[in-house]
Protein backbone atom coordinates (compact mmCIF):
# COMPACT_ATOMS: atom_id res chain seq x y z
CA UNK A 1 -5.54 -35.40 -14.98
CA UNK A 2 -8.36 -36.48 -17.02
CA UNK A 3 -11.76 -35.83 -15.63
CA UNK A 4 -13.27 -38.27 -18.17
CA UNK A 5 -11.95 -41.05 -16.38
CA UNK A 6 -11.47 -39.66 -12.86
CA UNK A 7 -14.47 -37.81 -12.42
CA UNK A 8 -12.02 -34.91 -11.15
CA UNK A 9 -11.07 -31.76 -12.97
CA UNK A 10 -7.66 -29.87 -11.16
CA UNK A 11 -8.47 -25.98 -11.32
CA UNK A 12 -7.07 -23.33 -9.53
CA UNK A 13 -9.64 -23.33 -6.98
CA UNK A 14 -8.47 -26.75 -6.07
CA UNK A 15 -9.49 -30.35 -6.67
CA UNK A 16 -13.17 -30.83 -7.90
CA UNK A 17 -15.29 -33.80 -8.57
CA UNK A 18 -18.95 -34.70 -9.51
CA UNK A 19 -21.03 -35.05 -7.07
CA UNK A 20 -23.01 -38.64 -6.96
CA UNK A 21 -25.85 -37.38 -9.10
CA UNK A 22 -23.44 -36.18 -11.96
CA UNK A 23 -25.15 -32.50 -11.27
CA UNK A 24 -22.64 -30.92 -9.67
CA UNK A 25 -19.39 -30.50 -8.25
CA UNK A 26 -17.40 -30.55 -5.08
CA UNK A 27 -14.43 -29.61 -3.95
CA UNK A 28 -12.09 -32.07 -2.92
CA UNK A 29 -8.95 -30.82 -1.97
CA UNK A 30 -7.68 -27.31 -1.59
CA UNK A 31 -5.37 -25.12 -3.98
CA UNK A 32 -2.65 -26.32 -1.74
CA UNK A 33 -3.45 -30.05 -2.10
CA UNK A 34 -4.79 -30.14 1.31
CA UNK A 35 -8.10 -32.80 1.93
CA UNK A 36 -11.08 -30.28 2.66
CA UNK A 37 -12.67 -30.21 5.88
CA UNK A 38 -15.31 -32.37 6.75
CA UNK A 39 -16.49 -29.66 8.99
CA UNK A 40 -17.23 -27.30 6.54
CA UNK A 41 -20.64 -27.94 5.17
CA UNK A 42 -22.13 -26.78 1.41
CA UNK A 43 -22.94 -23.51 2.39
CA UNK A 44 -19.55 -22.48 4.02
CA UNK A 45 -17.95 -24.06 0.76
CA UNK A 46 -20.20 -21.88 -1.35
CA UNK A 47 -19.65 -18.71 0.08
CA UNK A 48 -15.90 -19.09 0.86
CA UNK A 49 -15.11 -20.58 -2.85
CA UNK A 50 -17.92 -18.07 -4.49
CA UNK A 51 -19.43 -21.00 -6.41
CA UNK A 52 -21.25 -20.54 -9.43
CA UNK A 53 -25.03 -22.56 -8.81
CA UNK A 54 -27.83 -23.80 -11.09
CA UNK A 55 -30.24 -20.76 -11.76
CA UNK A 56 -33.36 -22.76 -10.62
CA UNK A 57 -31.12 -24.76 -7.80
CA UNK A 58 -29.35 -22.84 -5.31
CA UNK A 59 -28.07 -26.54 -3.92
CA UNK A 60 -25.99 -27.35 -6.96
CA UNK A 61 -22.38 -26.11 -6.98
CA UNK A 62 -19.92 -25.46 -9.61
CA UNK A 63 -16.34 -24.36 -9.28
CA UNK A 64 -15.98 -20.54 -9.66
CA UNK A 65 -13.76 -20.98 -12.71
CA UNK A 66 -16.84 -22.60 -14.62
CA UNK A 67 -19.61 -20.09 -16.30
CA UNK A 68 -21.68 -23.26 -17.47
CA UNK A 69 -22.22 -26.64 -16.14
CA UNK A 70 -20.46 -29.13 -17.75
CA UNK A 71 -23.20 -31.81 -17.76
CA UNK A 72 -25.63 -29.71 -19.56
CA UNK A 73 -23.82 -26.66 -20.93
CA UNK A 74 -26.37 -24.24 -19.16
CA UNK A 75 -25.32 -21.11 -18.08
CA UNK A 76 -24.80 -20.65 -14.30
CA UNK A 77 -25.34 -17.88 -11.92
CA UNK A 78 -22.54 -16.15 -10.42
CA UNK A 79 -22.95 -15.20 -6.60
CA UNK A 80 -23.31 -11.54 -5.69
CA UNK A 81 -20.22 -9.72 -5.11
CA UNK A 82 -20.47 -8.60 -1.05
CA UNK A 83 -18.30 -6.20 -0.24
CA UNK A 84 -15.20 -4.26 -0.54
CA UNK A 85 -12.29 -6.86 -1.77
CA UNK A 86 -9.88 -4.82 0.48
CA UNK A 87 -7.72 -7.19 2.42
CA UNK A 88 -7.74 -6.19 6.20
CA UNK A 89 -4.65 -6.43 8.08
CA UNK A 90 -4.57 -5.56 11.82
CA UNK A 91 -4.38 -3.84 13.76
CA UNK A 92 -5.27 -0.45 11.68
CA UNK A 93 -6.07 -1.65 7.78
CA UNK A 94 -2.05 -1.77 6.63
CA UNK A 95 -2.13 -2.07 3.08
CA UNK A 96 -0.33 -5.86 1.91
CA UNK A 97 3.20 -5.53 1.09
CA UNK A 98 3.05 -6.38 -2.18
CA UNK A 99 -0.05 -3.37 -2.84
CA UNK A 100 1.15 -1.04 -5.53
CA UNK A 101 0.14 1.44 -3.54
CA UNK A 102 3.13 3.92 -2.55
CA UNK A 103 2.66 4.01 1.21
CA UNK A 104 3.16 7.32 3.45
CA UNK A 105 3.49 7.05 6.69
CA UNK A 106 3.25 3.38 7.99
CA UNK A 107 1.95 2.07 11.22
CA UNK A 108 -0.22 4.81 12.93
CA UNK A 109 -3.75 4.19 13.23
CA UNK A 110 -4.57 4.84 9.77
CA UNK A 111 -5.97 3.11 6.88
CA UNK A 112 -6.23 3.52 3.18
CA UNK A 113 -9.59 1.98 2.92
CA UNK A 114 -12.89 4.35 2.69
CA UNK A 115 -15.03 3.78 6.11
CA UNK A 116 -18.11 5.94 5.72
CA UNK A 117 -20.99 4.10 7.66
CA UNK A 118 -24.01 3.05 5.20
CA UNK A 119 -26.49 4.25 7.74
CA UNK A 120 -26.51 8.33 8.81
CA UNK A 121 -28.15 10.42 11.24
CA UNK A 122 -31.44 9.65 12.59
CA UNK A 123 -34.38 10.83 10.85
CA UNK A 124 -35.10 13.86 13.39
CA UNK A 125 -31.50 14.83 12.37
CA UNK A 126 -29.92 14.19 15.53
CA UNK A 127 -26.61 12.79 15.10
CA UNK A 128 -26.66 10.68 18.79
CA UNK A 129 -30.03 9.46 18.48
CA UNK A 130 -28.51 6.64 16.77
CA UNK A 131 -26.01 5.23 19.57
CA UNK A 132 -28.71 3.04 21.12
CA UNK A 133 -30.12 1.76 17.78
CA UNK A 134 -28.96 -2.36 16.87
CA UNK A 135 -26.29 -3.11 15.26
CA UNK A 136 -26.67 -4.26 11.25
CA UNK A 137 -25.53 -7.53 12.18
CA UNK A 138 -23.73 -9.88 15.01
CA UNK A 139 -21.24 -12.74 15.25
CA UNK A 140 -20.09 -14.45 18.06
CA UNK A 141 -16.36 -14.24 19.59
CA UNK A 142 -13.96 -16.96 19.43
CA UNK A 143 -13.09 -18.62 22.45
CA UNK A 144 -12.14 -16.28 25.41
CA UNK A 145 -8.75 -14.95 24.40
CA UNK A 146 -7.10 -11.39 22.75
CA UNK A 147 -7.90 -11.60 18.86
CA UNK A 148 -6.52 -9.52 15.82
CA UNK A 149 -8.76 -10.17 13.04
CA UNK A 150 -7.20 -10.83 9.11
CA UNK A 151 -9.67 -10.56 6.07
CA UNK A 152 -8.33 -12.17 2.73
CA UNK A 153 -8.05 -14.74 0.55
CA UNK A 154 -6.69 -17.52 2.23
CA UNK A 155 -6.93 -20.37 -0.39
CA UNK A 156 -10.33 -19.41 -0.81
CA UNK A 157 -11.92 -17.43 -3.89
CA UNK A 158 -13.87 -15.04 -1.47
CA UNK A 159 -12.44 -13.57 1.52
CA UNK A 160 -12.43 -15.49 4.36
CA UNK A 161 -12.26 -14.40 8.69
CA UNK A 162 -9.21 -15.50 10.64
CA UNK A 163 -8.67 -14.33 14.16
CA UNK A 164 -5.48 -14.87 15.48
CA UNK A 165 -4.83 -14.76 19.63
CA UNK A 166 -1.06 -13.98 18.78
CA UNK A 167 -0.30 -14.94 22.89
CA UNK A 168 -1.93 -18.78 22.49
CA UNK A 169 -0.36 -18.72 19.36
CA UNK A 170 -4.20 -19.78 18.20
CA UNK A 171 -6.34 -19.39 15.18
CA UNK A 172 -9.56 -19.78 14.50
CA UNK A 173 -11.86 -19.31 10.98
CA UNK A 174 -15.46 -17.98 10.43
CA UNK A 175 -17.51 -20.36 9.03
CA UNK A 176 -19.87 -17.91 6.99
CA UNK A 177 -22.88 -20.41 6.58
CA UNK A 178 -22.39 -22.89 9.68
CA UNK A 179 -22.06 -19.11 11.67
CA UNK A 180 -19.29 -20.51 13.57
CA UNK A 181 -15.24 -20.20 14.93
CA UNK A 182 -13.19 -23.37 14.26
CA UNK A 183 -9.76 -23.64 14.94
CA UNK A 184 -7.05 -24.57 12.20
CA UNK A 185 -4.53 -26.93 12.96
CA UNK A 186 -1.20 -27.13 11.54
CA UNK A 187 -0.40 -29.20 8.54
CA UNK A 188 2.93 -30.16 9.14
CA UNK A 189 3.70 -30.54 12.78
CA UNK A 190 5.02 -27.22 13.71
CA UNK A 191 2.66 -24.68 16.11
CA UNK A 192 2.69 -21.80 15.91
CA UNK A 193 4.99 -20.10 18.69
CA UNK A 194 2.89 -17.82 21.11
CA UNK A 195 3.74 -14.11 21.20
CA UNK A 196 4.88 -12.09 24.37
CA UNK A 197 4.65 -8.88 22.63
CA UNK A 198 1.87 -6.25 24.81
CA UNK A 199 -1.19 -5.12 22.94
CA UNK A 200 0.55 -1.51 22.18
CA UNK A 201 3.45 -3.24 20.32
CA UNK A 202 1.70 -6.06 18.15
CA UNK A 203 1.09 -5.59 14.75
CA UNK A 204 1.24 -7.58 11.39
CA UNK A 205 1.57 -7.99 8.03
CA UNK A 206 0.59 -10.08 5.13
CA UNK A 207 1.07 -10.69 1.21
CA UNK A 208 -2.18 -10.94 -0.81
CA UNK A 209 -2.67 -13.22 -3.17
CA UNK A 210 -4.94 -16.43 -3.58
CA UNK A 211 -3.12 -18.39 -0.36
CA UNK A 212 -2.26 -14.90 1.24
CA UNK A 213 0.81 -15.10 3.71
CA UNK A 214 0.82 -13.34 7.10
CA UNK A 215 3.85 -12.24 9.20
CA UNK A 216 3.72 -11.89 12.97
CA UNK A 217 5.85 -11.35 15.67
CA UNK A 218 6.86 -14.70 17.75
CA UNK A 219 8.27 -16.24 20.65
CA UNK A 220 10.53 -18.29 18.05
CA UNK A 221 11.49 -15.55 15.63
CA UNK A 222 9.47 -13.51 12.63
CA UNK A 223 6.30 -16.17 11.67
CA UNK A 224 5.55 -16.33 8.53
CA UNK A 225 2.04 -18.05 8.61
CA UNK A 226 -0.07 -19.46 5.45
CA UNK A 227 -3.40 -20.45 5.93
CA UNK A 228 -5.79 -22.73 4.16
CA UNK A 229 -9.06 -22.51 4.47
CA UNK A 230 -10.86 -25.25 3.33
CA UNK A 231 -9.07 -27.85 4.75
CA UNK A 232 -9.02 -25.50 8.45
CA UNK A 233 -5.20 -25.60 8.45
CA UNK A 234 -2.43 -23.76 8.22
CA UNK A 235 1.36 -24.02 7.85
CA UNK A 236 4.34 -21.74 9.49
CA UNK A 237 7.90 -21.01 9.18
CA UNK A 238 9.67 -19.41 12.07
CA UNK A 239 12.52 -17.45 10.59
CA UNK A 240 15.47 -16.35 12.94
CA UNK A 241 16.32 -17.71 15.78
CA UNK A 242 15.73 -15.81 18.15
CA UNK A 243 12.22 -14.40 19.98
CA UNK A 244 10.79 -11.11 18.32
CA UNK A 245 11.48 -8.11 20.45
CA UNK A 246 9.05 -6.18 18.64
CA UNK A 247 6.31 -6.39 15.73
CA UNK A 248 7.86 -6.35 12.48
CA UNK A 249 7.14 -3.39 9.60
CA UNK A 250 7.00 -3.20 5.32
CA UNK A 251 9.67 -1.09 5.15
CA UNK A 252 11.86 0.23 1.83
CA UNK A 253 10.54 -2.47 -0.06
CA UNK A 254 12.07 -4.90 2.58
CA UNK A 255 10.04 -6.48 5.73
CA UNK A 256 12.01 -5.87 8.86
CA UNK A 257 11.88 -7.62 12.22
CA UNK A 258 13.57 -7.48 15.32
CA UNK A 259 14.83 -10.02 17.00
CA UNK A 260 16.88 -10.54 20.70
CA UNK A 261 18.16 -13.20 22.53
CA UNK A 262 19.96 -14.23 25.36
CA UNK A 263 22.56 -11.59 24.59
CA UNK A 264 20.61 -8.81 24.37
CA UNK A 265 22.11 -8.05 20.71
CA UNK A 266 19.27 -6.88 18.47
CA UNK A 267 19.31 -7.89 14.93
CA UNK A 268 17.24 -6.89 12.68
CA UNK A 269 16.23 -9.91 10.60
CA UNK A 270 15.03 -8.95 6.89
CA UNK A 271 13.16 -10.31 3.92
CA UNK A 272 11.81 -9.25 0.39
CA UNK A 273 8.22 -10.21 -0.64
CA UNK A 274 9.52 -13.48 -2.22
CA UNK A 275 10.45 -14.25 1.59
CA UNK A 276 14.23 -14.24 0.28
CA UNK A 277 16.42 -13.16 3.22
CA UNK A 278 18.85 -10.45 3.21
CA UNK A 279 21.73 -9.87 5.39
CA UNK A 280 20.86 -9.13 8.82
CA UNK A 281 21.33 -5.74 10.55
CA UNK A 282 22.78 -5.90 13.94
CA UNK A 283 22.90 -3.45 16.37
CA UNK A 284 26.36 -3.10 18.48
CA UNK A 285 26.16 -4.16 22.09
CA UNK A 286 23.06 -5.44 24.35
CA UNK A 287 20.02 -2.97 25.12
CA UNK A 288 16.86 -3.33 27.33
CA UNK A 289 14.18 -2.26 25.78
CA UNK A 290 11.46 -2.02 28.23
CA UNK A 291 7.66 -2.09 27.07
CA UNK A 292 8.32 -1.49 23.72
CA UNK A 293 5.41 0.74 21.57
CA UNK A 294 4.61 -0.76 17.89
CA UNK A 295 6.93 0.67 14.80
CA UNK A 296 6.43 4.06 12.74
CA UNK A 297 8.00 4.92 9.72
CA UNK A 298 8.24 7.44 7.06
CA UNK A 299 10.65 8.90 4.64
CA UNK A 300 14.22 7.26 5.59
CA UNK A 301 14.06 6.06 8.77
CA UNK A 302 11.54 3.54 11.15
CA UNK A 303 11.78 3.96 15.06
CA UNK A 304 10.04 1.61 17.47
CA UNK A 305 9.79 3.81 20.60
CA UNK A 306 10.24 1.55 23.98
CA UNK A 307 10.01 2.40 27.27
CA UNK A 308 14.26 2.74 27.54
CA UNK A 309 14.38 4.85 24.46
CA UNK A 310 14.48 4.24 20.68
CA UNK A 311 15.06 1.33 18.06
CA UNK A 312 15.97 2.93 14.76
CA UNK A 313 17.12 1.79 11.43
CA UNK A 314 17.76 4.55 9.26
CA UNK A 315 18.66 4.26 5.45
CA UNK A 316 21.91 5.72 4.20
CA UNK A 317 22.71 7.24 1.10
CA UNK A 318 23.72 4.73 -0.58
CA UNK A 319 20.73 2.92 0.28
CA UNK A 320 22.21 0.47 2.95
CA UNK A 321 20.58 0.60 6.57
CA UNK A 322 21.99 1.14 9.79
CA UNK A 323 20.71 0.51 13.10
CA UNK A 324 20.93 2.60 16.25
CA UNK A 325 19.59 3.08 19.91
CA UNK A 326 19.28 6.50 21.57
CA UNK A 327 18.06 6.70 25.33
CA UNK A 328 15.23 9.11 26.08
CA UNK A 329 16.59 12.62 27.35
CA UNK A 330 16.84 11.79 31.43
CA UNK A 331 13.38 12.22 33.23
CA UNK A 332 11.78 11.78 29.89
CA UNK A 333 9.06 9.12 30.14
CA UNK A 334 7.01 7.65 26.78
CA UNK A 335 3.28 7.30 27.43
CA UNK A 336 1.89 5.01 24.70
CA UNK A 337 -1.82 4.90 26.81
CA UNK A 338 -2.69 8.04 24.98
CA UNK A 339 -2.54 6.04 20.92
CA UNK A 340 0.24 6.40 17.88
CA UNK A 341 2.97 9.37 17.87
CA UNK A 342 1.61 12.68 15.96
CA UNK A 343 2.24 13.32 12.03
CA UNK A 344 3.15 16.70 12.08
CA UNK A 345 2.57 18.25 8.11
CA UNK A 346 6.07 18.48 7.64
CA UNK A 347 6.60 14.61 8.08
CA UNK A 348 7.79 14.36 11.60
CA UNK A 349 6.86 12.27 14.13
CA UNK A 350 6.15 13.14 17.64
CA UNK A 351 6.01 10.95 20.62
CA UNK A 352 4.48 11.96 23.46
CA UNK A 353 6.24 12.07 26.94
CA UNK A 354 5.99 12.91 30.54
CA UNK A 355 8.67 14.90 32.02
CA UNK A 356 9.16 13.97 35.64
CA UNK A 357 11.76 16.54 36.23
CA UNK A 358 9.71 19.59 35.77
CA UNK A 359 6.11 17.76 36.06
CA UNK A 360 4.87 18.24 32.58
CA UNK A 361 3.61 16.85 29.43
CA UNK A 362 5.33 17.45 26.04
CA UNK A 363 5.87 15.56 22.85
CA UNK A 364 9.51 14.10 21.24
CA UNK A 365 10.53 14.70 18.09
CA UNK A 366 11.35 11.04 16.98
CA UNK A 367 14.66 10.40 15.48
CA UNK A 368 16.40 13.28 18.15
CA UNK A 369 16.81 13.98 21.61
CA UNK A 370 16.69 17.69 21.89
CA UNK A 371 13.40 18.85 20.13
CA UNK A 372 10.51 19.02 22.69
CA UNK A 373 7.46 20.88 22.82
CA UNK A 374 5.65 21.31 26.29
CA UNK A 375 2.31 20.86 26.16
CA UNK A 376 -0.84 21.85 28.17
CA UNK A 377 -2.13 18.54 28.37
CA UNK A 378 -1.83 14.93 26.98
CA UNK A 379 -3.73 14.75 23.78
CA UNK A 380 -5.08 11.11 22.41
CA UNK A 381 -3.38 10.78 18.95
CA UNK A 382 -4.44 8.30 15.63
CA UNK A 383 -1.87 9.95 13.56
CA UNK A 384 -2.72 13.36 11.55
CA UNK A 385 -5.95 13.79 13.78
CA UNK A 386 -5.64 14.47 17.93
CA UNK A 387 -8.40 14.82 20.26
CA UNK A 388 -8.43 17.84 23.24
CA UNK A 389 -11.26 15.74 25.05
CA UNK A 390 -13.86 15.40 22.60
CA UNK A 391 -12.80 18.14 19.75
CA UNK A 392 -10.53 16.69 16.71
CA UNK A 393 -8.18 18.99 15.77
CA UNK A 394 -5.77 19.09 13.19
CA UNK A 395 -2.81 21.26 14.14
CA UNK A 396 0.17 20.05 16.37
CA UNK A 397 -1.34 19.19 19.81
CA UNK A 398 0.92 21.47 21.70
CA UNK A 399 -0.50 23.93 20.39
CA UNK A 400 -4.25 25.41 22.15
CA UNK A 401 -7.18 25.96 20.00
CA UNK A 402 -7.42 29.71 19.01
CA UNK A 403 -11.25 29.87 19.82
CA UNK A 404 -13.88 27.95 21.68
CA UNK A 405 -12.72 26.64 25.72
CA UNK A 406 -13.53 22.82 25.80
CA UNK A 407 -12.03 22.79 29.78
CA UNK A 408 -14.82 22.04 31.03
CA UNK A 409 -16.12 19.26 28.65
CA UNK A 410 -16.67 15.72 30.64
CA UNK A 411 -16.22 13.79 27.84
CA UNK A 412 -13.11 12.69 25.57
CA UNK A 413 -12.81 10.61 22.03
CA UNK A 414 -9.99 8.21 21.90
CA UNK A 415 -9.62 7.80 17.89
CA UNK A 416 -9.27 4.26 16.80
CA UNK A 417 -9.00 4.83 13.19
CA UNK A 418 -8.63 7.27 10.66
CA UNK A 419 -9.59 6.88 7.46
CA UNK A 420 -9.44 10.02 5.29
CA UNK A 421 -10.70 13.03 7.00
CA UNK A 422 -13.23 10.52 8.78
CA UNK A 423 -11.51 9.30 12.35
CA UNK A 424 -13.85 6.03 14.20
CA UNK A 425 -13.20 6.69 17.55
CA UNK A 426 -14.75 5.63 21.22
CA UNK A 427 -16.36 8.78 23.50
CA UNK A 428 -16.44 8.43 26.93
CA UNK A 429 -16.49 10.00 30.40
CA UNK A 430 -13.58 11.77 31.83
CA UNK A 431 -14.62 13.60 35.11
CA UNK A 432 -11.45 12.90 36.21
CA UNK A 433 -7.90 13.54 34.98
CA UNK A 434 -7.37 11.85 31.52
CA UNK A 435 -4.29 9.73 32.85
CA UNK A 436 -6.25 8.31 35.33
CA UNK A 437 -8.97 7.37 33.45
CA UNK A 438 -6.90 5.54 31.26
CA UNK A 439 -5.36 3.73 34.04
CA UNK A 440 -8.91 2.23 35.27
CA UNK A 441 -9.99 -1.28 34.81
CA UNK A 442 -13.52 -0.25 36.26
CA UNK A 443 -16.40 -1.07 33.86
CA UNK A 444 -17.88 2.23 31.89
CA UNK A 445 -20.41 3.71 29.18
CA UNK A 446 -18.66 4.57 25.73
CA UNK A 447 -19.98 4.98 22.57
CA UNK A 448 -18.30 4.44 18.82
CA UNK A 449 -18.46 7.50 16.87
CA UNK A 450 -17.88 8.58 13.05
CA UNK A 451 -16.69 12.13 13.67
CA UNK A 452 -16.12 13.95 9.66
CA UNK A 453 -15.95 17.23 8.44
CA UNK A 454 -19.80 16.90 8.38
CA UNK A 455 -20.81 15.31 11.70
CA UNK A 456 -19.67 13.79 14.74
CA UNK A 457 -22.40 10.03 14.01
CA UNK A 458 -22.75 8.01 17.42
CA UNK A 459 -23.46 4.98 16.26
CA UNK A 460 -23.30 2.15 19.01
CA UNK A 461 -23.29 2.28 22.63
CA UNK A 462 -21.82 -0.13 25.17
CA UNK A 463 -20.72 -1.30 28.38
CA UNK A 464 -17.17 -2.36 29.06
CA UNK A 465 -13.84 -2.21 30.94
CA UNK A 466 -11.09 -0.22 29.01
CA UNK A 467 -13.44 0.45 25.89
CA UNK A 468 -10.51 2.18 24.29
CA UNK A 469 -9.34 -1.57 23.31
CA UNK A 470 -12.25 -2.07 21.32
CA UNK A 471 -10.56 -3.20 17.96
CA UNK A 472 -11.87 -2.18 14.62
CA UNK A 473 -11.81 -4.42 10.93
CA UNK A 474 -13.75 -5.04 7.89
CA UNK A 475 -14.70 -7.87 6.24
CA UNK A 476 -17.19 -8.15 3.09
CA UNK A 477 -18.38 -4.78 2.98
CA UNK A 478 -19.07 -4.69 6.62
CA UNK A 479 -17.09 -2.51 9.86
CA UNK A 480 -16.59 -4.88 12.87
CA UNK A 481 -16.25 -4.27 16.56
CA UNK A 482 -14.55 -6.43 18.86
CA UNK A 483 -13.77 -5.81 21.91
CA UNK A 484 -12.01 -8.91 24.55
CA UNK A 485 -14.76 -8.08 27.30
CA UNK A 486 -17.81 -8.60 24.98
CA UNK A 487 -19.10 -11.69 23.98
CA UNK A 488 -20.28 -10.75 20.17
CA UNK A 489 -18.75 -8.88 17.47
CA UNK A 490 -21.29 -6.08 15.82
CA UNK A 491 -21.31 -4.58 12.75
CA UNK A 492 -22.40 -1.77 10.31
CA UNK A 493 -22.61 -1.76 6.88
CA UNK A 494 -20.30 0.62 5.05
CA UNK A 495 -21.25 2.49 2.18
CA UNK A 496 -20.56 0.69 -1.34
């Protein structure tokens, strides 16, 4: 295309052309080809394409691939970089499928990314003193709904906000300088199906790149969804045909998703980061599921516990997989309430269960039947890290402390994320039994906590039905809390 004549120069970025004084440039249409939003203004353009402006006019734009105007040939500013460039995928900080990253264990409530808080304990040292202080910063909700939140680049230079209500099948974008949600339509017709999947068992993932690619579960089969930005749409493929019965998982250099319909035959729909299907694995006969828990995976094999028992595909030898379904042990009954199955250090997985036979608590080895260890109590889990009421403890959580009796403590820490040795969790009252605190909708006090191998930071208190669904993400440098009950998201800067 020549810009001599057209006025428009055809970058990566997208479609560009001078603005009416000749000082300037604007984008046009997006990488995709896509008209940009009128509803975006300058600013939101700005900060979402990271343009490069005039040094003595913050008002003139240039295209981020240009380092001096074109008009005049001087030497533009580049914006400051905000942030960690970490793409956030919910609900725990997966890495993208096509990171480089070897992963370990996938889909606990762990992520690779470094959370440490910029701010630390209050000046008179006390590590609560800071629970009631304000947030660094605020952002409204979307509309009333249930929102996982994605951070990336989604046809946009910068990273960009999408929230997702998976059951509407609805998303809405941040506009970073209008500070507000608008909802992205779809480019070609097709909606996005909604999602019956519970809380417990939704989860996603997503390809980085310049128009990253997410993949959710769906009423109509895997989703594959690709947003755009700038012109506040998106497009989606449904692949399978038949509704997700559970959220899919990066898995063996494949993404796996299970699917079941009216026959109750689940097959296991699969696909390579190229979306390039491979030949489905199906599972002999009809099973019900039940509530089904989200996916967990390491070394050879991926389970999805469900309330009936559990979804496995395990790889062979020869690298092919297979796909099996083993009931729980009779009387043996999953609690997913409690957060993720344990990591044991020897790579195991252990699901914890209540054993109505003999009235008990215990956890599951994953992947058999017959190993169970009883335990005291019910311990909330994020992975490696479990909490006996408020204590983090390392070791299996079977097994009792050696020293110190927390019995009597009022107060437990479900964790919401680990990161590292650091675990983000929410504290609250438990002067009842921890089941049946879990099982009240009643509204209650909590507080967020950083708890390290330094501290245990409180950080924010609020006010709040079930505060152990407050959902955690970054985004530009920045730890977000949003919770369905609260009308405004806060956040905390993280360290650099």
């Amino acid at each position: 295309m020549d810009h001599k004549t057209t006025g428009e120069w055809l970058l990566q970025s997208g479609v560009w052309i001078a603005d009416e004084a000749q000082t300037g440039l604007q984008l046009k249409r997006s990488a995709l080809g896509h008209a940009v939003s009128p509803r975006l203004n300058a600013d939101d353009i700005g900060q979402l394409m990271r343009t490069h402006l005039l040094p003595d006019d913050a008002d003139v734009h240039f295209p981020p691939e240009f380092q001096f105007s074109p008009f005049t040939g001087i030497s533009l500013k580049t914006p400051i970089q905000s942030g960690q460039a970490s793409a956030w995928v919910p609900p725990f900080g997966a890495r993208p499928i096509n990171s480089n990253v070897v992963p370990g264990a996938i889909g606990l409530r762990q992520t690779g990314q470094a959370l440490k808080l910029a701010r630390g304990a209050a000046r008179d040292g006390s590590a609560d003193a800071g629970a009631n202080a304000d947030p660094d910063v605020s952002m409204p909700t979307p509309p009333p709904g249930e929102y996982a939140f994605f951070s990336a680049r989604f046809g946009t230079t910068g990273a960009a906000l999408l929230a997702l209500d998976a059951r509407k099948g609805a998303l809405y974008g941040w506009l970073p300088g209008s500070k507000h949600w608008l909802a992205l339509e779809s480019s070609q017709g097709g909606l996005l199906s909604e999602c019956l999947l519970g809380e417990m068992a939704w989860r996603a993932e997503m390809a980085s790149g310049y128009n990253s690619r997410l993949y959710v579960p769906s009423g109509h089969g895997l989703a594959c969804i690709t947003a755009d930005f700038p012109s506040l749409s998106y497009q989606v493929e449904h692949l399978g045909d038949a509704p997700s019965a559970a959220a899919p998982i990066w898995f063996q250099n494949r993404l796996w998703a299970p699917l079941q319909g009216d026959d109750g035959v689940i097959r296991f729909l699969n696909l390579d980061v190229q979306n390039t299907l491979g030949a489905e694995v199906v599972l002999d006969g009809a099973v019900a599921l039940g509530k089904v828990s989200a996916p967990v995976a390491y070394g050879r094999s991926v389970i999805w516990p469900c309330e009936h028992g559990q979804l496995r595909l395990q790889q062979r030898q020869d690298g092919s997989m297979v796909a099996n379904w083993t009931p729980w042990p009779a009387g043996l009954l999953p609690q997913f309430d409690f957060g993720c199955p344990y990591l044991s250090r020897d790579g195991d997985l252990w699901q914890l269960c209540f054993d109505s036979g003999a009235d008990r608590y215990g956890y599951l080895k994953l992947g058999t039947v017959g190993e169970f260890a009883v335990a005291m109590e019910p311990r909330l889990c994020s992975g490696s890290f479990n909490y006996r009421f408020s204590r983090k403890l390392k070791h299996a959580p079977w097994q009792e402390p050696e020293q110190g009796d927390d019995g009597g403590s009022s107060r437990s820490v479900m964790p919401l994320l680990e990161a590292g040795d650091s675990v983000l969790g929410v504290r609250f009252d438990t002067r009842v039994s921890l089941d049946s605190v879990l099982r009240s909708k009643e509204r209650m006090y909590a507080t967020l906590v950083q708890d390290d191998d330094a501290q245990i930071l409180a950080f924010h208190t609020f006010s709040v039905d079930e505060p152990w669904r407050m959902r955690l993400f970054t985004h530009q440098g920045t730890l977000w809390a949003y919770h369905p009950s609260l009308g405004r998201i806060d956040g905390w800067k993280l360290q650099a």
